[in-house]
N, C-alpha and C. Protein backbone atom coordinates (compact mmCIF):
# COMPACT_ATOMS: atom_id res chain seq x y z
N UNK A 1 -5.34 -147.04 52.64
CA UNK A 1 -4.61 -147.70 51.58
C UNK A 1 -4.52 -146.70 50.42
N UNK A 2 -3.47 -146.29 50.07
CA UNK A 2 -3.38 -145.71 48.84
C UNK A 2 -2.13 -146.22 47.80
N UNK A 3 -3.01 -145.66 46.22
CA UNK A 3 -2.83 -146.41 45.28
C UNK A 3 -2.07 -145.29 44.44
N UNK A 4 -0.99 -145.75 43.75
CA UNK A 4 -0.54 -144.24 43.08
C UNK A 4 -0.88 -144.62 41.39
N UNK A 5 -0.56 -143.68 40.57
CA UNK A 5 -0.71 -143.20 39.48
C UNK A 5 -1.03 -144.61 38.32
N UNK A 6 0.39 -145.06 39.13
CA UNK A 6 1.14 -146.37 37.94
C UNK A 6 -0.26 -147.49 38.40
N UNK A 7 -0.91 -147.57 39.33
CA UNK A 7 -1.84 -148.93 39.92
C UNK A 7 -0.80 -149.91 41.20
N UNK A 8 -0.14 -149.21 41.15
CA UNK A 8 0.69 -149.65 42.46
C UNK A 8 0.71 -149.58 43.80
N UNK A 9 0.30 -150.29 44.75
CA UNK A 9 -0.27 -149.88 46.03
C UNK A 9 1.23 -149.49 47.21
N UNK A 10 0.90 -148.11 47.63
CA UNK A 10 1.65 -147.28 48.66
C UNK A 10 1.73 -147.12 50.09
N UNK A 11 0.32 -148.35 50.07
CA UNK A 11 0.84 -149.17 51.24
C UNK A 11 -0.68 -148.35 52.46
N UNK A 12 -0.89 -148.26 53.44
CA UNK A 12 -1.60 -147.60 54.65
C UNK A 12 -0.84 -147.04 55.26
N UNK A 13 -1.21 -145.31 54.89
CA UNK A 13 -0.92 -144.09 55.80
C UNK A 13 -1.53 -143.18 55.99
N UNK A 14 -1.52 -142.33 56.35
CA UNK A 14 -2.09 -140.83 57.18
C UNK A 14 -2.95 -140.47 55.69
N UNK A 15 -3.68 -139.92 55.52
CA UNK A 15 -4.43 -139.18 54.23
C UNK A 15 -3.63 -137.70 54.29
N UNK A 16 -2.96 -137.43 55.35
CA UNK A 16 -1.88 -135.84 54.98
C UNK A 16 -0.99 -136.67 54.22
N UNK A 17 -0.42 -137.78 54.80
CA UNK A 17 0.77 -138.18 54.24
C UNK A 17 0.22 -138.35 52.26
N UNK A 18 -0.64 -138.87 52.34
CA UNK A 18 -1.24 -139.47 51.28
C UNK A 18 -1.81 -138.19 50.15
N UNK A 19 -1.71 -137.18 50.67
CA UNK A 19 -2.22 -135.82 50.10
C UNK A 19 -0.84 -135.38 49.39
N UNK A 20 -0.01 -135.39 50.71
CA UNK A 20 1.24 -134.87 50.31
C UNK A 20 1.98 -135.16 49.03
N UNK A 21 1.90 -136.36 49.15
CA UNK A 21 2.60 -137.42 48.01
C UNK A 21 2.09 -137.11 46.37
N UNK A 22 0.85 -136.47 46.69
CA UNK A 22 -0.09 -136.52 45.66
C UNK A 22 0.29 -134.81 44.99
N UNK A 23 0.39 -133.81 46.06
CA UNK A 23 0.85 -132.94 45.53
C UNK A 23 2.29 -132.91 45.11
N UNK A 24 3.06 -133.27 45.75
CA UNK A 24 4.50 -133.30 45.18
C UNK A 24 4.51 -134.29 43.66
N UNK A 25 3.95 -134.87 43.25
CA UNK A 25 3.69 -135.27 41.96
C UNK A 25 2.84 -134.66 41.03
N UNK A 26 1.97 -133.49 41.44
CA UNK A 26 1.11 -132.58 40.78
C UNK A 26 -0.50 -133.10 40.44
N UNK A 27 -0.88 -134.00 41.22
CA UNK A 27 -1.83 -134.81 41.17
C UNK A 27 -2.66 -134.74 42.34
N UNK A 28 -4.12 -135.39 42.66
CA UNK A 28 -5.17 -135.74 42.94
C UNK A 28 -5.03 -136.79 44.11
N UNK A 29 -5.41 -136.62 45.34
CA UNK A 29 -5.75 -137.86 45.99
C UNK A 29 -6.99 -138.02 46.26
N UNK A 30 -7.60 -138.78 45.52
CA UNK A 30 -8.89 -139.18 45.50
C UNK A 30 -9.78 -140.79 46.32
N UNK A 31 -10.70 -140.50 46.99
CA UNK A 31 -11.15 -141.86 47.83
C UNK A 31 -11.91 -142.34 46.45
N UNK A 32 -11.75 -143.31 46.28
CA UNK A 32 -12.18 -144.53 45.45
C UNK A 32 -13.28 -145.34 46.33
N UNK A 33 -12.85 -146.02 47.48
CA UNK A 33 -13.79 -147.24 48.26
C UNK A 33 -13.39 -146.34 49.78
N UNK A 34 -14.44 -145.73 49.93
CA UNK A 34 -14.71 -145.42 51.38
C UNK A 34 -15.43 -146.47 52.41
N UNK A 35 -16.22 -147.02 51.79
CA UNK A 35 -16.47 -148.11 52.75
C UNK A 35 -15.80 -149.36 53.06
N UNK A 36 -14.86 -149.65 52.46
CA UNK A 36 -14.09 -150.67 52.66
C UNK A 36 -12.64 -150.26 53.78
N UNK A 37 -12.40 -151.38 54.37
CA UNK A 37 -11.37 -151.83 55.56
C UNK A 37 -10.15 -151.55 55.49
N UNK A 38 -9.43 -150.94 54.83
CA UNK A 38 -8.94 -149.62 55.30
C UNK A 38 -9.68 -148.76 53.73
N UNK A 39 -10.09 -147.68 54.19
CA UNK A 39 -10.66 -146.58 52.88
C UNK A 39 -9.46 -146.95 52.02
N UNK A 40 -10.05 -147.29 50.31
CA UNK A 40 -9.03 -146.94 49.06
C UNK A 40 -8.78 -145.42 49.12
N UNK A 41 -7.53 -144.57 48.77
CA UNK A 41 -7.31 -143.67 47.78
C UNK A 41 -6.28 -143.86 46.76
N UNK A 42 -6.90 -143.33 45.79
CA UNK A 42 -5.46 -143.26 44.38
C UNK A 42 -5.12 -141.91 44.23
N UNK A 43 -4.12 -142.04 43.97
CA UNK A 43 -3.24 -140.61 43.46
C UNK A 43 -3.60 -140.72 41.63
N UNK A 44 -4.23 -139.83 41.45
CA UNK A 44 -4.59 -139.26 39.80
C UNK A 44 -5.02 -138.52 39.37
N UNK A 45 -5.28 -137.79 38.52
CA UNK A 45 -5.37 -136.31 38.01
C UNK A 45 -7.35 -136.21 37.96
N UNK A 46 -7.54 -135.76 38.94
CA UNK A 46 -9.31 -135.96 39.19
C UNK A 46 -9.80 -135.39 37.54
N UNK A 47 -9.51 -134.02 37.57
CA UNK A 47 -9.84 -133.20 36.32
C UNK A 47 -10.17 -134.64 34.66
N UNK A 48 -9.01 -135.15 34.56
CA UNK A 48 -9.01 -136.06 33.57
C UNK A 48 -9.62 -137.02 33.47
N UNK A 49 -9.96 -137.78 34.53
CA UNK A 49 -10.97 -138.66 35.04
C UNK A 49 -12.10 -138.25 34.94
N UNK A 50 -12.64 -137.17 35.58
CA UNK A 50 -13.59 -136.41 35.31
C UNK A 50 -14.11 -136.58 33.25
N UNK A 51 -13.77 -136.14 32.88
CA UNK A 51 -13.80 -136.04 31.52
C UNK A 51 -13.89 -137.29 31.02
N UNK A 52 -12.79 -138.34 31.38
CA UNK A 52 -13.29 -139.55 30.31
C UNK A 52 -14.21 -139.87 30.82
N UNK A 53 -14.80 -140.22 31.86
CA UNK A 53 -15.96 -140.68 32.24
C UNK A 53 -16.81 -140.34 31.79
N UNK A 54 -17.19 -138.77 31.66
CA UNK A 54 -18.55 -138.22 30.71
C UNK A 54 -17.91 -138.60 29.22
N UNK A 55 -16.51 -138.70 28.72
CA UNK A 55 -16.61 -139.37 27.49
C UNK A 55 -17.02 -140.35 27.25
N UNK A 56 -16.90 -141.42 28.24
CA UNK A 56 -17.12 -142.62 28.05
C UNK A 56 -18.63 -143.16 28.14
N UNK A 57 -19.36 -142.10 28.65
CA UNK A 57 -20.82 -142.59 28.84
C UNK A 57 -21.71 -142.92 27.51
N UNK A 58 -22.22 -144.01 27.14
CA UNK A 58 -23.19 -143.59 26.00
C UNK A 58 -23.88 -142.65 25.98
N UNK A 59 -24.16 -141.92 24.77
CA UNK A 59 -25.53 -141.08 24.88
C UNK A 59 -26.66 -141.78 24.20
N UNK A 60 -27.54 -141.99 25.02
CA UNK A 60 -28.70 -142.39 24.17
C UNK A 60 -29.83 -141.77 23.77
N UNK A 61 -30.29 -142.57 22.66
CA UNK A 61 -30.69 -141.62 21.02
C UNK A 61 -32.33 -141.91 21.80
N UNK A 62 -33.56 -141.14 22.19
CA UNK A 62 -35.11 -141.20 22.15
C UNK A 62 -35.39 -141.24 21.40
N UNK A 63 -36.14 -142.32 20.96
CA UNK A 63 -36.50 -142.06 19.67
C UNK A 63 -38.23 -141.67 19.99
N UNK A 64 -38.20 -140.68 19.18
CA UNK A 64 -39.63 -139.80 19.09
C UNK A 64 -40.96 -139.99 18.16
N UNK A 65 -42.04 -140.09 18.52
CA UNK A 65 -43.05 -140.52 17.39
C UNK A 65 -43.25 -138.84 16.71
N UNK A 66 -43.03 -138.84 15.73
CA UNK A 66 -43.62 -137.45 14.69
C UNK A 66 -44.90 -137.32 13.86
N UNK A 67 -45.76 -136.80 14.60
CA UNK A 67 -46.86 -136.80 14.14
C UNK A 67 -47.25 -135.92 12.77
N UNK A 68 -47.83 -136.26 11.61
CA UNK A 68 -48.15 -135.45 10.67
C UNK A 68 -49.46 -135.09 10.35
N UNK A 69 -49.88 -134.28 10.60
CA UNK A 69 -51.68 -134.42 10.01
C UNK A 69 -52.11 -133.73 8.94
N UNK A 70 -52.76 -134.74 8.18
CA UNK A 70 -53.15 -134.34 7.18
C UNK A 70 -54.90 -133.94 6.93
N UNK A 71 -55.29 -133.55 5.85
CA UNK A 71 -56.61 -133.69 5.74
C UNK A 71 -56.76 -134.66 4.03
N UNK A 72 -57.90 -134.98 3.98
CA UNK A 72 -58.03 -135.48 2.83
C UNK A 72 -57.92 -134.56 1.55
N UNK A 73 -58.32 -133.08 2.00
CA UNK A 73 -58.07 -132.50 0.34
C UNK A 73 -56.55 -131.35 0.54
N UNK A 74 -56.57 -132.19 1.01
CA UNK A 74 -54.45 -131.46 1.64
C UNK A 74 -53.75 -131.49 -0.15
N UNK A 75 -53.18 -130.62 -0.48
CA UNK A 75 -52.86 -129.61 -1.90
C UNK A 75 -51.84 -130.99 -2.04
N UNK A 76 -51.08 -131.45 -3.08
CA UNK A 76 -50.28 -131.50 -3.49
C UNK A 76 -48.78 -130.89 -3.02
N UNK A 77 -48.88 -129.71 -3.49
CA UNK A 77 -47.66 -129.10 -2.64
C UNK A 77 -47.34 -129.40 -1.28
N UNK A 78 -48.54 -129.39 -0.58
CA UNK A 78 -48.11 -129.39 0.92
C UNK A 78 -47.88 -131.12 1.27
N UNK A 79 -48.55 -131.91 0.41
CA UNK A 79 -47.89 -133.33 0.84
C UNK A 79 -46.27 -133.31 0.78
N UNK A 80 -46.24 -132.95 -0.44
CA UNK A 80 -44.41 -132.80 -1.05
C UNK A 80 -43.75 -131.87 0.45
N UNK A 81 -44.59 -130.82 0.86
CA UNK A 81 -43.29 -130.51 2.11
C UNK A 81 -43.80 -131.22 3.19
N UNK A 82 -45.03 -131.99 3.61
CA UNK A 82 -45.41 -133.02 4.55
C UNK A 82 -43.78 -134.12 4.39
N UNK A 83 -43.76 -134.43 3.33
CA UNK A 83 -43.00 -135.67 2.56
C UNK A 83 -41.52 -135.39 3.09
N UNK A 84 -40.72 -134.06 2.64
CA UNK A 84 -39.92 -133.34 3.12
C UNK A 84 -39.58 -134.02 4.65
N UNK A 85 -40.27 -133.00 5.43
CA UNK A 85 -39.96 -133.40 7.03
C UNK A 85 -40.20 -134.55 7.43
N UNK A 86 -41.20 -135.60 6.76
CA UNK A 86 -41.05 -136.87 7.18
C UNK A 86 -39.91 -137.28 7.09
N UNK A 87 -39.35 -137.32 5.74
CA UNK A 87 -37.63 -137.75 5.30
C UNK A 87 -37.13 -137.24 6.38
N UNK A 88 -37.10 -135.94 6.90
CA UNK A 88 -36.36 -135.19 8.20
C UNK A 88 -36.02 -136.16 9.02
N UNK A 89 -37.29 -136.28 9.42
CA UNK A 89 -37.63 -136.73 10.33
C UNK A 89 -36.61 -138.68 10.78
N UNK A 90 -36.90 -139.24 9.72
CA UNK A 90 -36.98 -140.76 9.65
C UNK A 90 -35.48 -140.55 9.70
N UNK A 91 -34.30 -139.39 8.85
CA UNK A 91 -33.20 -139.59 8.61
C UNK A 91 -32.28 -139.32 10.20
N UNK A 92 -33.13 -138.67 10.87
CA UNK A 92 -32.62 -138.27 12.35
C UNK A 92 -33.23 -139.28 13.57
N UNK A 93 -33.72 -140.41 12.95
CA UNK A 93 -33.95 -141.65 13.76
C UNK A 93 -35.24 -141.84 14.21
N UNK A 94 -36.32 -140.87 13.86
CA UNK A 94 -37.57 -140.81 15.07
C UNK A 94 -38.08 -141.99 14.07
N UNK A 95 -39.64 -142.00 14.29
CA UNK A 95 -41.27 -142.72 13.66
C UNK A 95 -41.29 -141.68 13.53
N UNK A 96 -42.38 -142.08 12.27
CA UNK A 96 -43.14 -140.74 11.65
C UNK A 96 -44.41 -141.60 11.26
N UNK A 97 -45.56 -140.71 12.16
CA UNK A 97 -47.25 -141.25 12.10
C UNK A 97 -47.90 -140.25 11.10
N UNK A 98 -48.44 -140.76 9.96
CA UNK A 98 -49.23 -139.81 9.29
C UNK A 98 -50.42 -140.03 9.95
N UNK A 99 -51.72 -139.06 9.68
CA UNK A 99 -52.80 -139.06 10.77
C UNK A 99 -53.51 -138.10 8.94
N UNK A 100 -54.55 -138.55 8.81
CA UNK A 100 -55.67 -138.54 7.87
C UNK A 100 -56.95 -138.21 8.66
N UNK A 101 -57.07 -136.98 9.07
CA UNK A 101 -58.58 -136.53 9.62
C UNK A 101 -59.40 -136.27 8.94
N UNK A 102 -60.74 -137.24 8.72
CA UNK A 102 -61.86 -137.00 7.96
C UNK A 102 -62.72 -136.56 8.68
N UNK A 103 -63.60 -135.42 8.03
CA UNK A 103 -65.45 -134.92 8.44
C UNK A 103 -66.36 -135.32 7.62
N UNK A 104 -67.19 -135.74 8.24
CA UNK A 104 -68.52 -136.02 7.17
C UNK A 104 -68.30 -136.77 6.29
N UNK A 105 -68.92 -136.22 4.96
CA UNK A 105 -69.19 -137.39 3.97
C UNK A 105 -67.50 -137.93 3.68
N UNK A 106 -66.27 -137.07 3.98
CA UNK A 106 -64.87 -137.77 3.49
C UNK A 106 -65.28 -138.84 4.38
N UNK A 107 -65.44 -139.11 5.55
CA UNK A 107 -65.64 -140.78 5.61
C UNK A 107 -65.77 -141.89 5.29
N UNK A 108 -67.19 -141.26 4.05
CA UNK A 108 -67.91 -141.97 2.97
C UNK A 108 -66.41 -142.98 2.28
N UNK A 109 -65.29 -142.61 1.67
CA UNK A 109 -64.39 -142.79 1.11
C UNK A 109 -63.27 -143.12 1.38
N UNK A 110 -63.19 -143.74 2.51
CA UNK A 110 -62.08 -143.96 3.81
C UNK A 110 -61.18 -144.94 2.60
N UNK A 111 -61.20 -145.71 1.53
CA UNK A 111 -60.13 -146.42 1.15
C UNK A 111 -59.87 -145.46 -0.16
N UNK A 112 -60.27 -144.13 -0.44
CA UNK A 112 -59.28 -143.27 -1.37
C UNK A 112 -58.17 -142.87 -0.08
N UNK A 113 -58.41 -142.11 1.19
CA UNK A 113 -57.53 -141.78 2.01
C UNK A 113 -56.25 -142.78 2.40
N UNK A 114 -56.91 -144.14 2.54
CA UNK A 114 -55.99 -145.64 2.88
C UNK A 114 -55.70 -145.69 1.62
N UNK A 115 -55.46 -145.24 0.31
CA UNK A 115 -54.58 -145.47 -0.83
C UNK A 115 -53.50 -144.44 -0.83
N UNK A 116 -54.08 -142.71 -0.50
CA UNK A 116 -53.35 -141.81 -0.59
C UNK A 116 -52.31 -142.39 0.56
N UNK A 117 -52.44 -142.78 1.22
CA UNK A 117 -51.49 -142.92 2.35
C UNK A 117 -50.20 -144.30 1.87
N UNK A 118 -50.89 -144.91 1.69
CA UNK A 118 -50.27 -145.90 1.21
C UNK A 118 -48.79 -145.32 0.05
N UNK A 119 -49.81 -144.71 -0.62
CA UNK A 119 -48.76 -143.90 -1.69
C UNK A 119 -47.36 -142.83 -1.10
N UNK A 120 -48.34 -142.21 -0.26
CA UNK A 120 -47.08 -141.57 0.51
C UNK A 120 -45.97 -142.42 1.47
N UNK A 121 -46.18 -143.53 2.02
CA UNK A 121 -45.32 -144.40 2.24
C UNK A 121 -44.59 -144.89 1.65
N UNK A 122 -44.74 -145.60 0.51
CA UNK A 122 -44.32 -145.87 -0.39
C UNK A 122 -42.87 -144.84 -1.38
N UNK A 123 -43.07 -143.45 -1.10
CA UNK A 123 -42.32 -142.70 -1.39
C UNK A 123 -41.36 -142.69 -0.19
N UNK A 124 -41.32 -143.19 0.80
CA UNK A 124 -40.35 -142.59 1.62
C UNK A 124 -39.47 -144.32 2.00
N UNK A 125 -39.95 -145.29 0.86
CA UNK A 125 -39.72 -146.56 1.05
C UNK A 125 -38.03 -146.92 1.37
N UNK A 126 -37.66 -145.81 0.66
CA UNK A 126 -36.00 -146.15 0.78
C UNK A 126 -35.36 -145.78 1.85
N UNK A 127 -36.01 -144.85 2.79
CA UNK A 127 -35.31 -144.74 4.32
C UNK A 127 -36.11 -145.03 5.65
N UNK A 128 -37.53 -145.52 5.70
CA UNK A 128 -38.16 -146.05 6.20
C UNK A 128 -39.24 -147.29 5.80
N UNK A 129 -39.16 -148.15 7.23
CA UNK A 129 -40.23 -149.22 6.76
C UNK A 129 -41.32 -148.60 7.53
N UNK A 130 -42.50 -149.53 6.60
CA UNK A 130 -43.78 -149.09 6.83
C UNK A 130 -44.28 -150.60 8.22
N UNK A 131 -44.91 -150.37 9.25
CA UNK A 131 -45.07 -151.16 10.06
C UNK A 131 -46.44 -151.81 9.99
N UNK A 132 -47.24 -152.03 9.38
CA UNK A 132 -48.07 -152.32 8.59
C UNK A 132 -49.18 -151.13 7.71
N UNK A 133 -50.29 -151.75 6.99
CA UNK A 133 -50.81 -151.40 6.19
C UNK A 133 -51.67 -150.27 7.15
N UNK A 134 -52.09 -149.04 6.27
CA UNK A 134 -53.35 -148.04 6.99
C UNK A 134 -54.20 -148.46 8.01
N UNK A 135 -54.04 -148.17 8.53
CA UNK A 135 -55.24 -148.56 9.71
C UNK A 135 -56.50 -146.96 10.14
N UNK A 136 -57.81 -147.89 10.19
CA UNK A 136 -58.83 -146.70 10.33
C UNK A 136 -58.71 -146.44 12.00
N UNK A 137 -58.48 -145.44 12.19
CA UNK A 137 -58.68 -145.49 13.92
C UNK A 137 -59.94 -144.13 13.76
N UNK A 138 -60.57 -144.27 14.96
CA UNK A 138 -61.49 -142.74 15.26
C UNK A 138 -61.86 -142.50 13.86
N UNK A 139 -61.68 -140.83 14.16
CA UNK A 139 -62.10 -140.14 12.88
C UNK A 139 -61.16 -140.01 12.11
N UNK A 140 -60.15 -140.98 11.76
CA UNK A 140 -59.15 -140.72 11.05
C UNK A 140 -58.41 -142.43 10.36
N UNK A 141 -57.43 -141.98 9.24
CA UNK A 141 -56.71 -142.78 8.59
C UNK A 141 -55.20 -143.18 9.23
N UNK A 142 -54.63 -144.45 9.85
CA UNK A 142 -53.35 -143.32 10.41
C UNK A 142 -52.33 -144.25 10.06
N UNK A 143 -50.97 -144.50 9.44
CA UNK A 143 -49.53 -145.15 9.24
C UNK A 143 -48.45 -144.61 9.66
N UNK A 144 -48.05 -145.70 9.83
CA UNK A 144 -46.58 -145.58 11.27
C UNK A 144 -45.42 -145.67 9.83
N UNK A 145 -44.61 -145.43 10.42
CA UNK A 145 -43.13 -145.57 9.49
C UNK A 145 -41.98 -145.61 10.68
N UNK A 146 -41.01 -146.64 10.58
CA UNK A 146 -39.96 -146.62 11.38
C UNK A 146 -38.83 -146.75 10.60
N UNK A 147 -38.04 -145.67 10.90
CA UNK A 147 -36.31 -145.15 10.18
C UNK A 147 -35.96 -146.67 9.98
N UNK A 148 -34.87 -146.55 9.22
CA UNK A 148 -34.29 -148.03 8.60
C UNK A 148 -32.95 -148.21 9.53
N UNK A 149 -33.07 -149.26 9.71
CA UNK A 149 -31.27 -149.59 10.16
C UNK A 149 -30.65 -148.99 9.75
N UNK A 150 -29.21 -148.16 10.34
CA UNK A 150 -28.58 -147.65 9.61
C UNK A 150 -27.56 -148.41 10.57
N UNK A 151 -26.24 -148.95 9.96
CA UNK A 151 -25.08 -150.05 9.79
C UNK A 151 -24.12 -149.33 10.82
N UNK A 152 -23.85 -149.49 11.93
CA UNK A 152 -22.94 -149.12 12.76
C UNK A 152 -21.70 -149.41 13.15
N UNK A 153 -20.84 -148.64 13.16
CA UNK A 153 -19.22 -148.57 12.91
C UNK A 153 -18.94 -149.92 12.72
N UNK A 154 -19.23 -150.91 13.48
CA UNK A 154 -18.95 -152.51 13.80
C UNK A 154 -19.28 -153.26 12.73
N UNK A 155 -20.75 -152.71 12.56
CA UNK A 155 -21.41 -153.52 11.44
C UNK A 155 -20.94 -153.06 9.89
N UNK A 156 -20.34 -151.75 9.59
CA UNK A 156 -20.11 -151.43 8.39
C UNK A 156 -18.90 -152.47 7.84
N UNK A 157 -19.11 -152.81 6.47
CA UNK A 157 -18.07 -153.25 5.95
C UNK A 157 -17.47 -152.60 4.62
N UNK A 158 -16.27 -152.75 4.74
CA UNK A 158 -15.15 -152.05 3.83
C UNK A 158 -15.83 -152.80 2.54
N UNK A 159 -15.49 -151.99 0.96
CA UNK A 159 -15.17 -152.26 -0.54
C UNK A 159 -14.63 -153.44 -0.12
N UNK A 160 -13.70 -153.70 0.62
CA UNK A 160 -12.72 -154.50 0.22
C UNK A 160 -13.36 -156.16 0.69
N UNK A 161 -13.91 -155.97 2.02
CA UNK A 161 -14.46 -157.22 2.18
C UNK A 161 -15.65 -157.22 1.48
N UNK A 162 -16.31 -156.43 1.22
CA UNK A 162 -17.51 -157.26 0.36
C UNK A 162 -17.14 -157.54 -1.16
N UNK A 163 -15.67 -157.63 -1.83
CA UNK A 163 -15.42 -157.60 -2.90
C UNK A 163 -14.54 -158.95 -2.80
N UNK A 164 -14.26 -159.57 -1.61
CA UNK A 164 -13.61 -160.38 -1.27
C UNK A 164 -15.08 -161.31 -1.06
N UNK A 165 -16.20 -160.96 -0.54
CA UNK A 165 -17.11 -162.06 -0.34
C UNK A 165 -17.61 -162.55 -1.90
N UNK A 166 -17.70 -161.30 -2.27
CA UNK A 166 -18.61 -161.49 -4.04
C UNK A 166 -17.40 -162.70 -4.96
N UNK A 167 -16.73 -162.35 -4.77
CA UNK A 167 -15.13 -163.50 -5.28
C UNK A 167 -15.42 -164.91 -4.74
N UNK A 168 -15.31 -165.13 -3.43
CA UNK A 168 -15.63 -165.79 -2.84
C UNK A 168 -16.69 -166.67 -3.10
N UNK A 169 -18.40 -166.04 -3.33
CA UNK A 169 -19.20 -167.31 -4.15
C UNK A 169 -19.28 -167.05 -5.77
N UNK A 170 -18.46 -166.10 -5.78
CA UNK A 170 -18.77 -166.63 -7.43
C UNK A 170 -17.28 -167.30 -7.94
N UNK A 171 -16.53 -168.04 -6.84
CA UNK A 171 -15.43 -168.74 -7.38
C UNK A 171 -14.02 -167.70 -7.86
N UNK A 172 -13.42 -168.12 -8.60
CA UNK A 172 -11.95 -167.18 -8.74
C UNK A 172 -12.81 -166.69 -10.39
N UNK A 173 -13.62 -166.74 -10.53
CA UNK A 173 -13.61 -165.69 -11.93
C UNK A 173 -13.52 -164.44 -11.44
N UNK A 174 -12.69 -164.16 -12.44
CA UNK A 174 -12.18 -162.49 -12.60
C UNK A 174 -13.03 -161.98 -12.81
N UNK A 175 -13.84 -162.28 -13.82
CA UNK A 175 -15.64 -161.41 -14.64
C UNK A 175 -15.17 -161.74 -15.90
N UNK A 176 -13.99 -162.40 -16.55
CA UNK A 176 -13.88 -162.36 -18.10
C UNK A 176 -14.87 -163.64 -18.37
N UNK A 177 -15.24 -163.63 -19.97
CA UNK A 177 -16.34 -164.21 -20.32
C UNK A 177 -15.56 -165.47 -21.24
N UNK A 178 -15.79 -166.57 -20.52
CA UNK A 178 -15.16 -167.94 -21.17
C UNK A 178 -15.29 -168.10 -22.81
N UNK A 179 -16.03 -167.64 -23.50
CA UNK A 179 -17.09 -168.23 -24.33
C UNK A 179 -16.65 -168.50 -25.35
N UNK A 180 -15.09 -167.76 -25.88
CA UNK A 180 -14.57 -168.54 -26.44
C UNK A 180 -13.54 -169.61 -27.34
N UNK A 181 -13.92 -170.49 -25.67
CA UNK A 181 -13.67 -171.94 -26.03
C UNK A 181 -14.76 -172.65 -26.91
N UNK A 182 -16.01 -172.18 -26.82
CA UNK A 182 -16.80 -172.73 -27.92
C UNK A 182 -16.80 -173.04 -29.30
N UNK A 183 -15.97 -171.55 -29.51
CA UNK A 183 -16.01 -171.02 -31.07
C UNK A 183 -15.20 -171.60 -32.32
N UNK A 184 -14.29 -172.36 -31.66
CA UNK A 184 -13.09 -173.22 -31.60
C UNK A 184 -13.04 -174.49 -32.40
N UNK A 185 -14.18 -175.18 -32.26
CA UNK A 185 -14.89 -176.74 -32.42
C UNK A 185 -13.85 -177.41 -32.81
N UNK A 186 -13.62 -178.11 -32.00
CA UNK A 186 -11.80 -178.89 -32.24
C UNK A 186 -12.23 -180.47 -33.09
């Protein structure tokens, strides 16, 4: 059975015949359903097919845990470029785990480390959520952060409709200020 270009069926013949047809139109005869009662082929440009298909595939995004480790008397500076690649990090979709390794007596002090941490979360509040509070694991302090929703083609909405919703509950006021009809005292 072969099928030509348009989706139009050409009826059951020879696969020369069916080749033929395919070259004199500058095209592809390709088996579609080999196991079926008489084999499908279509006449179509394989090359192009080829291509949308890998266009058409999703690619999907791994998302990666990013580990950071810190120590408790970790400089200032180096939190700020710790801080840095976390943002990197969260803005290109992964988690980002800070990890707080204490020795010895820093143990002693495990909720200055569960504050420092806290704090550094807190800075990165506007492009990641924090998945809960510090947690002590082992010899260490450790917080998760997961990237924020970011609004996809479907989900984005235009100026225009959210300026149409804001209208919408706040009634037909324009924004001018009534007030005065008060001033008036009839």
């Amino acid at each position: 059975m072969v099928i030509d270009e348009n989706g139009q069926t050409l009826g059951v013949m020879n696969p020369l015949e069916g080749r033929r047809i395919a070259e004199e139109r500058g095209l592809d005869l390709v088996e579609v359903a080999p196991n079926a009662r008489p084999p499908v082929c279509r006449i179509m440009d394989y090359g192009r097919f080829c291509y949308e298909q890998k266009k058409n595939q999703k690619k999907q995004h791994q998302v990666q845990t990013k580990i950071l480790k810190l120590r408790p008397k970790t400089d200032q500076h180096d939190l700020q470029t710790k801080l840095r690649h976390a943002r990197r990090f969260l803005e290109a979709g992964h988690r980002v785990r800070f990890v707080v390794r204490m020795r010895g007596r820093e143990r002693a002090v495990t909720d200055r480390w569960i504050a420092q941490l806290v704090e550094l979360t807190d800075q990165l509040r506007d492009i990641g959520l924090s998945t809960g509070a510090p947690i002590l694991e082992g010899g260490g302090v450790t917080s998760t952060l997961e990237p924020r929703k970011i609004p996809t083609k479907g989900e984005a909405r235009s100026v225009e409709d959210l300026e149409k919703e804001i209208a919408a509950e706040g009634g037909a006021d324009d924004g001018a200020d009534d007030d005065d009809d008060d001033e008036g005292g009839a």
